[in-house]
C-alpha atoms as a PDB file:
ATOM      1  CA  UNK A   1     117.755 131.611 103.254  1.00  0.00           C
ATOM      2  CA  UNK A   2     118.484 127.928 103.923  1.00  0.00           C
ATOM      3  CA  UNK A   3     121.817 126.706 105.319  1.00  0.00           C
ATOM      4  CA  UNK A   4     122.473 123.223 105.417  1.00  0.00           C
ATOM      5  CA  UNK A   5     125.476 121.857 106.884  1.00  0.00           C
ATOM      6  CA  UNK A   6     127.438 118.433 108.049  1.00  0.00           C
ATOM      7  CA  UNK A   7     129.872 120.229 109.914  1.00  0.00           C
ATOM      8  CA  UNK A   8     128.337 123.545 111.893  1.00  0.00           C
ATOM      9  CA  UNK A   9     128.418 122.060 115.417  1.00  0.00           C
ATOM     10  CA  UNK A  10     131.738 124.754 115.924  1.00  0.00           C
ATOM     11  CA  UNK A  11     129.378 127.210 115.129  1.00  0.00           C
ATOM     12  CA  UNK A  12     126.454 126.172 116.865  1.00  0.00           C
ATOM     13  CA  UNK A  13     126.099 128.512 119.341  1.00  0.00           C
ATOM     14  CA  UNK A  14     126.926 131.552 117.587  1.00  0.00           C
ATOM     15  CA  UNK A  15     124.253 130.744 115.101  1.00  0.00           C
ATOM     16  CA  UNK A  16     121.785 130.913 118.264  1.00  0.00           C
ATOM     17  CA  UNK A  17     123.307 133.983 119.553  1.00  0.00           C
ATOM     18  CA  UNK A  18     123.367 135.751 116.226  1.00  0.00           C
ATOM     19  CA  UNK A  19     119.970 134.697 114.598  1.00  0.00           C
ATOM     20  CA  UNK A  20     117.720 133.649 117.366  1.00  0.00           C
ATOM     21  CA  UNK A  21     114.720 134.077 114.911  1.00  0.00           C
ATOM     22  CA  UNK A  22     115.725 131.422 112.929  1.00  0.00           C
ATOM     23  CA  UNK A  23     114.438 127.552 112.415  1.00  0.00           C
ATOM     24  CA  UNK A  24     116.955 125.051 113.185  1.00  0.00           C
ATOM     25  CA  UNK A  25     116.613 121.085 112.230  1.00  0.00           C
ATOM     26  CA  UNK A  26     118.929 118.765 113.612  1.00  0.00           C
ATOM     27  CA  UNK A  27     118.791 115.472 111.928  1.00  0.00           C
ATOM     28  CA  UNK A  28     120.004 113.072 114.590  1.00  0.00           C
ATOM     29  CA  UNK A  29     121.595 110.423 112.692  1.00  0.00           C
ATOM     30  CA  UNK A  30     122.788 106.959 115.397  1.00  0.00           C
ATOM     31  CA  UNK A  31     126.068 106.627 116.268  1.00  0.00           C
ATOM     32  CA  UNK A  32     126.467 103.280 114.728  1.00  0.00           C
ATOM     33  CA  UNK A  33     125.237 104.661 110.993  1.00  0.00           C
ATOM     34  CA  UNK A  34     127.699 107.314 111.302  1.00  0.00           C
ATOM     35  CA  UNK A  35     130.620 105.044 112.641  1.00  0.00           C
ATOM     36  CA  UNK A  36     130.060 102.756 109.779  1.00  0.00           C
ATOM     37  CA  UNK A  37     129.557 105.339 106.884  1.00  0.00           C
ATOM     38  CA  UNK A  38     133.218 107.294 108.033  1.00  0.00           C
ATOM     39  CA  UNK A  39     134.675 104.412 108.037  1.00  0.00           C
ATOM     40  CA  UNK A  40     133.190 103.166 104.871  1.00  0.00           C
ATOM     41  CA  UNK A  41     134.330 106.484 103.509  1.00  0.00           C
ATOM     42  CA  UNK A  42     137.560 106.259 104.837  1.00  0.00           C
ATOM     43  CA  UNK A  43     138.374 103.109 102.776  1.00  0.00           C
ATOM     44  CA  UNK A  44     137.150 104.500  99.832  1.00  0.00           C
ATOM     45  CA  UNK A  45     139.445 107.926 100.170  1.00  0.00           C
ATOM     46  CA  UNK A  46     136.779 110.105 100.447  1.00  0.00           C
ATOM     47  CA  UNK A  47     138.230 111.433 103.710  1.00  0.00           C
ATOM     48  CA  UNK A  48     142.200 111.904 105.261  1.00  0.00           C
ATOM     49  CA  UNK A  49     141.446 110.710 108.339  1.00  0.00           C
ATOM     50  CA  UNK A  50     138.788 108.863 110.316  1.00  0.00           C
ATOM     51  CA  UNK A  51     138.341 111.777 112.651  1.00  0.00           C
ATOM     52  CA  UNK A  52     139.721 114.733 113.910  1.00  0.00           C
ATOM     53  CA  UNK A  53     140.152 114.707 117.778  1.00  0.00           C
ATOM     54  CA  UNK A  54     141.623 117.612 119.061  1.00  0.00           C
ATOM     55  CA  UNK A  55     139.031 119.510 119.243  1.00  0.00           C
ATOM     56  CA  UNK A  56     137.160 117.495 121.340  1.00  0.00           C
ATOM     57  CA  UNK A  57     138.879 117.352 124.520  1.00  0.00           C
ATOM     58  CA  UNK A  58     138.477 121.632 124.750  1.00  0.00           C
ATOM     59  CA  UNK A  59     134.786 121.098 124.039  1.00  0.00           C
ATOM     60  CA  UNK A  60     132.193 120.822 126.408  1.00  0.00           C
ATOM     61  CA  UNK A  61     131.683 117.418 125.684  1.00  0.00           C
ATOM     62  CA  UNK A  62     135.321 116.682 125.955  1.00  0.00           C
ATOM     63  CA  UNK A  63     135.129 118.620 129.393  1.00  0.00           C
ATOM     64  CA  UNK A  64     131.757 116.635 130.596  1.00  0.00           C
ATOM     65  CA  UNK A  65     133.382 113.482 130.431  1.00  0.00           C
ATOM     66  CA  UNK A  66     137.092 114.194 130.805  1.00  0.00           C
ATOM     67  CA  UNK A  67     138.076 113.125 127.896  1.00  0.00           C
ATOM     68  CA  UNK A  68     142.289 113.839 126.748  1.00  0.00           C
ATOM     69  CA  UNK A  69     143.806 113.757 123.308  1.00  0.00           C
ATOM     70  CA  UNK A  70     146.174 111.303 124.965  1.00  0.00           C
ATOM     71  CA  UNK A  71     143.322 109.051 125.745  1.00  0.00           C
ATOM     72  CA  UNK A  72     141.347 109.513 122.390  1.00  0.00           C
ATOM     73  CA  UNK A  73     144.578 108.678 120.643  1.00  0.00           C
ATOM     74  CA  UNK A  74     144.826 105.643 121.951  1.00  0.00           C
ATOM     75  CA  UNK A  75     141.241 104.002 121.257  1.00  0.00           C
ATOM     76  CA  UNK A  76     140.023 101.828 118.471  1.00  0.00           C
ATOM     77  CA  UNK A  77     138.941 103.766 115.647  1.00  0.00           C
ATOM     78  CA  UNK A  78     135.011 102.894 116.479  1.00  0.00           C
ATOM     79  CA  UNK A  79     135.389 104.171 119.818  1.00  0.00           C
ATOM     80  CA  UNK A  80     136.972 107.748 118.573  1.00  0.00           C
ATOM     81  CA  UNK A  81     134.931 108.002 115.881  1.00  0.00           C
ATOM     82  CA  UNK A  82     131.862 107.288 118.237  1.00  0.00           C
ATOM     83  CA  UNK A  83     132.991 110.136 120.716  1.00  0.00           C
ATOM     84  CA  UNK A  84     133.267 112.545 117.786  1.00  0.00           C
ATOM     85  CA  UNK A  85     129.971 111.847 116.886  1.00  0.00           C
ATOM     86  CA  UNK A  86     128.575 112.584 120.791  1.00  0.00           C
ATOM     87  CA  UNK A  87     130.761 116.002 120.890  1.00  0.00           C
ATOM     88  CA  UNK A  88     129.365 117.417 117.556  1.00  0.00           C
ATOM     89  CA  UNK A  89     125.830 116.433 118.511  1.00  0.00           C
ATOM     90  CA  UNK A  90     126.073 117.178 122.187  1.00  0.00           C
ATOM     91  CA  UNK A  91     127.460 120.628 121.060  1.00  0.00           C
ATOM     92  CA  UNK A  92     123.651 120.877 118.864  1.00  0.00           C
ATOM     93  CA  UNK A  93     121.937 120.597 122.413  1.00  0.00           C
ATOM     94  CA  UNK A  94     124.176 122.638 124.441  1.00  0.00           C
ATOM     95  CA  UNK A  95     123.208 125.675 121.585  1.00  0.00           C
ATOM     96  CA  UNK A  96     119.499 124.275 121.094  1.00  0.00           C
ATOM     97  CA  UNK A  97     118.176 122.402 124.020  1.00  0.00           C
ATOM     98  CA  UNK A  98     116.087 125.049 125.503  1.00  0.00           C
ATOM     99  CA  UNK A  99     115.029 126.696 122.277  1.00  0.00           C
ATOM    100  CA  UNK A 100     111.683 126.329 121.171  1.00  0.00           C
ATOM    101  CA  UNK A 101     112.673 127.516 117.272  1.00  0.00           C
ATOM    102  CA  UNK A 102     114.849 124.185 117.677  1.00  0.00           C
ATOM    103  CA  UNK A 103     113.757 120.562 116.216  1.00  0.00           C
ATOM    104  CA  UNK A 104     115.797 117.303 116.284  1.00  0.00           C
ATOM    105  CA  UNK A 105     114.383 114.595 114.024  1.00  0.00           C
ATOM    106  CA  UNK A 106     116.229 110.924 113.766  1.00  0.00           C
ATOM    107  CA  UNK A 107     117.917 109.816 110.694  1.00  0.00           C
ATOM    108  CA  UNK A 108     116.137 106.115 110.575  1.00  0.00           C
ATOM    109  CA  UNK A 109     112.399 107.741 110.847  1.00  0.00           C
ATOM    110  CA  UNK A 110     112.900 110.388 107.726  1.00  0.00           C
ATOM    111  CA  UNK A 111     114.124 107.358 105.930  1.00  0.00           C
ATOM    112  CA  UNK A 112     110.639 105.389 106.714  1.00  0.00           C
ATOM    113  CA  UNK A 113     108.336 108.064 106.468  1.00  0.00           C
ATOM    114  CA  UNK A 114     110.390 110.520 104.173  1.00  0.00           C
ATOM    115  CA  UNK A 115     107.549 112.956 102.151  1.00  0.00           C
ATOM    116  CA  UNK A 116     105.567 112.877 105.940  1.00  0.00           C
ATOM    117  CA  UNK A 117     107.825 114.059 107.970  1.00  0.00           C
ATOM    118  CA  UNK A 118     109.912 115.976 105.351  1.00  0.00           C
ATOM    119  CA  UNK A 119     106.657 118.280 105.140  1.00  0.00           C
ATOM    120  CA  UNK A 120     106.806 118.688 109.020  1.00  0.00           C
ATOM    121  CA  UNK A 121     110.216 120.371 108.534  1.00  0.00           C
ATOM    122  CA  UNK A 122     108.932 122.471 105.700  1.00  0.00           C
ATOM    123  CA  UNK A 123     106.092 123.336 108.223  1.00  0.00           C
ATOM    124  CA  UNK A 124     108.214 124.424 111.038  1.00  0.00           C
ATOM    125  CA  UNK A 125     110.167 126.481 109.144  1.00  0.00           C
ATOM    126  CA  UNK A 126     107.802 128.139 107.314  1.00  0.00           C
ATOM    127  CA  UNK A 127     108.689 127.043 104.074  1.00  0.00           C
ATOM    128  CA  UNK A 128     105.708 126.358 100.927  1.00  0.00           C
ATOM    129  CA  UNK A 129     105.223 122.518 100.079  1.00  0.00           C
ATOM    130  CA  UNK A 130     105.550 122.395  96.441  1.00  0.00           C
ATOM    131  CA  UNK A 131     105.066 119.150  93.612  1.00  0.00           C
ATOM    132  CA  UNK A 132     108.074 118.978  92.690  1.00  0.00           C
ATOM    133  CA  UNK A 133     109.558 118.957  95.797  1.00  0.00           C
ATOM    134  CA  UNK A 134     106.851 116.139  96.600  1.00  0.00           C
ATOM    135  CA  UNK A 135     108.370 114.612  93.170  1.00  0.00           C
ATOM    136  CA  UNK A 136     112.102 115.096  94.183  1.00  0.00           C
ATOM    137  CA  UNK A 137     111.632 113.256  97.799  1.00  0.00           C
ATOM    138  CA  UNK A 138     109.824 110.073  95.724  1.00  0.00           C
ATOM    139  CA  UNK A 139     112.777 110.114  93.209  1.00  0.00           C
ATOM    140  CA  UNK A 140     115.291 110.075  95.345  1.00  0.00           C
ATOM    141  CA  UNK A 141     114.687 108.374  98.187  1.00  0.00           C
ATOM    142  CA  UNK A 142     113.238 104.874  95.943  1.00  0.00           C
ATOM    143  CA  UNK A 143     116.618 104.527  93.725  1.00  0.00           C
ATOM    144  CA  UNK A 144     117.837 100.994  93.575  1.00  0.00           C
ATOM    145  CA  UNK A 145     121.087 101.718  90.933  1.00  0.00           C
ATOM    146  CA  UNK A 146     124.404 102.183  92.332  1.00  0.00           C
ATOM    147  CA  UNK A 147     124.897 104.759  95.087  1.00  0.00           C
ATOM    148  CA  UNK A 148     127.335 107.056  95.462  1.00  0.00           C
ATOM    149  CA  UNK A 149     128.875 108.484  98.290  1.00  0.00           C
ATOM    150  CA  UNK A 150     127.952 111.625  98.774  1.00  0.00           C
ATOM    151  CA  UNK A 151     125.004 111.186  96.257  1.00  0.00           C
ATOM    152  CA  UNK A 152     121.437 111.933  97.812  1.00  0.00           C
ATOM    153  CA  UNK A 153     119.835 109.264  96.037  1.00  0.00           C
ATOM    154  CA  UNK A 154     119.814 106.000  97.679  1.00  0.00           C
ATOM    155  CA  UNK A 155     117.324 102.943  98.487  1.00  0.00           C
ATOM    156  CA  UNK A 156     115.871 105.066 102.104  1.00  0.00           C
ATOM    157  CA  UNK A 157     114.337 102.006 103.042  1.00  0.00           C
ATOM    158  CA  UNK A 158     117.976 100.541 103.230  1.00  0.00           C
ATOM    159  CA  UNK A 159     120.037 103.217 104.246  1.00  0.00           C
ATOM    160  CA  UNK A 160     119.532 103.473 107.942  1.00  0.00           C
ATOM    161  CA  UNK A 161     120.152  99.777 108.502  1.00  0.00           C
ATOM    162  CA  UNK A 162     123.126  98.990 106.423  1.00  0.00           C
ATOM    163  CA  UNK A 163     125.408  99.485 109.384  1.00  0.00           C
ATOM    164  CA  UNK A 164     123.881  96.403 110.720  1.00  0.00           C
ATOM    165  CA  UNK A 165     125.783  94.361 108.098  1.00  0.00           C
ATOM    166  CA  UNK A 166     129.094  95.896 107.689  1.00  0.00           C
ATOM    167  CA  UNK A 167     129.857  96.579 111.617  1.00  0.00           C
ATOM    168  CA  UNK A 168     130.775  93.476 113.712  1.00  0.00           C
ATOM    169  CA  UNK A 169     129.031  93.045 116.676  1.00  0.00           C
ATOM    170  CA  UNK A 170     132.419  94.078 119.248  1.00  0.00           C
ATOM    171  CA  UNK A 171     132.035  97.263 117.487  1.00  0.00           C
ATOM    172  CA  UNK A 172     128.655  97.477 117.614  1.00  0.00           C
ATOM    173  CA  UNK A 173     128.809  96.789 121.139  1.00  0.00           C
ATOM    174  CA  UNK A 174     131.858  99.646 121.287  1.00  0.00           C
ATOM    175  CA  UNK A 175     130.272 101.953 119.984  1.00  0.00           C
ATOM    176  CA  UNK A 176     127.024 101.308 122.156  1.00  0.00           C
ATOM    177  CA  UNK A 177     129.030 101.509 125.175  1.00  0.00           C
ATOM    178  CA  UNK A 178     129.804 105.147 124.902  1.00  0.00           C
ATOM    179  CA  UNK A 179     126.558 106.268 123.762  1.00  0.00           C
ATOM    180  CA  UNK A 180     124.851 105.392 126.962  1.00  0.00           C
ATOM    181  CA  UNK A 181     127.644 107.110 128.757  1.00  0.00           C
ATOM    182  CA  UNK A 182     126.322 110.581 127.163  1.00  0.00           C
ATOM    183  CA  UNK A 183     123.455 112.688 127.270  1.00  0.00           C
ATOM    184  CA  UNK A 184     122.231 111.567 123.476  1.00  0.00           C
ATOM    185  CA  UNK A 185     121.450 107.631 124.955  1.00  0.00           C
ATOM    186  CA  UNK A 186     117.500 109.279 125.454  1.00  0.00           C
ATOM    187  CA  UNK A 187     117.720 110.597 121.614  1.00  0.00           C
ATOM    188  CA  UNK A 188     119.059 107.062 119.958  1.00  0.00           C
ATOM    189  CA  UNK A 189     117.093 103.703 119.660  1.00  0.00           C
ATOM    190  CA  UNK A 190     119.071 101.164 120.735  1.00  0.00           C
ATOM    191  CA  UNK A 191     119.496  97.765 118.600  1.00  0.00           C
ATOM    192  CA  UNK A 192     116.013  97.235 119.349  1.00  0.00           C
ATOM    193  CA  UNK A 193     113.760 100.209 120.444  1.00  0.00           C
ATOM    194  CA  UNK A 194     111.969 102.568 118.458  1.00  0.00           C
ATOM    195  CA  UNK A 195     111.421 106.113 119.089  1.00  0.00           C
ATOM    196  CA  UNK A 196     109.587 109.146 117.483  1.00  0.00           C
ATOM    197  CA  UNK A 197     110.567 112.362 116.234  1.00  0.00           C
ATOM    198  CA  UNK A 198     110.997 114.679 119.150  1.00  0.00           C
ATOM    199  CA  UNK A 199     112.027 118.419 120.396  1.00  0.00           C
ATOM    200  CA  UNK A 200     115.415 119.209 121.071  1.00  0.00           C
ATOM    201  CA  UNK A 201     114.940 120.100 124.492  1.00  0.00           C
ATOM    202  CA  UNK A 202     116.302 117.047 127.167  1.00  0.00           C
ATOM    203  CA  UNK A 203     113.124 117.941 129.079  1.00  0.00           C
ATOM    204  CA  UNK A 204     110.663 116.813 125.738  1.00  0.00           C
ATOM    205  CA  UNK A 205     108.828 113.765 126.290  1.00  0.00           C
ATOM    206  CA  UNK A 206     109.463 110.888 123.882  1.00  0.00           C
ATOM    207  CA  UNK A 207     106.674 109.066 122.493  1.00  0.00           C
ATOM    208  CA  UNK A 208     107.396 105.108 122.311  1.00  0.00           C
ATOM    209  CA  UNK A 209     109.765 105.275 124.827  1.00  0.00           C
ATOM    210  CA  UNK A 210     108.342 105.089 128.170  1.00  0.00           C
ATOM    211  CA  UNK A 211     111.045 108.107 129.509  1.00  0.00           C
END
C-alpha cells in the first residue's frame, strides 16, 4: 500500500507509532514555492482561505517559538502562510527525525533530476522500477501546454523557480526571515545555495553545504 498525502502532518506521529515498518518520503518543498503557489491558488478559488492558523499555536511548532493566534492573525499573509508551512513540516521531523525508515528529499532537486532520484524513492521503499513508470515520469514532467492547478503535468524544469517571478522581493525577504528562525533553515537552499537530497534526521550531514 502507498499513501500519499498533502495534508498528513496531524497525523504524523501516529503513522510512526502505528506502522513503524513502514517507508516514509517527505518531499521538502521551500517555503517561498509554497507561499507563492497558496497564494496563487487562492486567487484562482481553488482554496477558502490562505491558511488555517489555529492549529498552529497548540502545535509543537507553535509552542517552540511562542507563537499566538492573536499574533498570527495579525501578520501579512506571506508571513502566516510561511509559519504554516514550518509547523506542518517541523511536525514531519518531530515524527521522523530519528527514524532511519524516514527520507526527506527537496522539491527543486526531483524537479532537475526527476527519473534519478524518483528511482531512489522506489528503491527505499522497496517498490519494482517499471517502463512505464520510466515513461510516465518523462511525460509528465517535459509538458509545455497549459498547466493546471492541481494537474501533475507541468514544465519540471520551471516549476521550482516560478516563485522567483511572481513573489516581490519584501516578501521574499518575509518569508526568508522566518525560515531561518526554525529548525528547517539547514533543509532549504537559500536564494542562492544548493543542497542535496538528505536523511531526515537533523544530525544527517548535508552534502554541498559545508554544515
Amino acid at each position: 500500500m502507498v499513501v500519499k498525502s498533502v495534508s498528513a502532518h496531524g497525523r504524523a506521529q501516529a503513522f510512526a507509532l502505528a506502522a513503524p515498518q513502514a517507508r516514509v518520503v517527505v518531499i521538502l518543498r521551500d517555503p517561498w514555492g509554497y507561499v507563492s503557489s497558496v497564494m496563487r491558488g487562492t486567487a484562482q478559488g481553488k482554496f477558502v482561505s490562505d491558511a488555517v492558523l489555529d492549529w498552529i499555536p497548540g502545535s509543537e511548532t507553535g509552542r517552540r517559538y511562542g507563537l499566538t493566534l492573536a499574533e498570527l492573525t495579525e501578520m501579512p499573509v506571506v508571513e502566516r502562510l510561511a509559519w504554516n508551512w514550518a509547523a506542518m513540516n517541523e511536525a514531519f521531523l518531530d515524527a521522523f527525525g530519528d527514524r532511519p525508515n524516514a527520507r526527506m528529499i527537496r522539491y527543486d532537486l526531483l524537479c532537475e533530476r526527476p527519473a534519478p532520484l524518483a528511482r531512489e524513492i522506489f528503491d527505499f521503499v522497496g517498490l519494482p522500477w517499471h517502463r512505464q513508470t520510466e515513461a510516465f515520469i518523462a511525460q509528465s514532467t517535459t509538458f509545455r501546454g497549459a498547466e493546471r492547478y492541481y494537474g501533475v503535468f507541468r514544465d519540471a524544469s520551471q516549476a521550482p523557480h516560478r516563485w522567483r517571478h511572481e513573489m516581490p522581493l519584501g516578501d521574499q525577504r518575509r518569508v526568508d526571515a522566518i525560515l531561518q528562525r526554525t529548525r528547517l533553515a539547514r533543509y532549504c537552499p537559500d536564494l542562492g545555495s544548493d543542497v542535496t537530497q538528505c536523511p531526515v534526521s537533523e544530525n544527517s550531514c548535508m552534502s554541498g553545504t559545508g554544515q
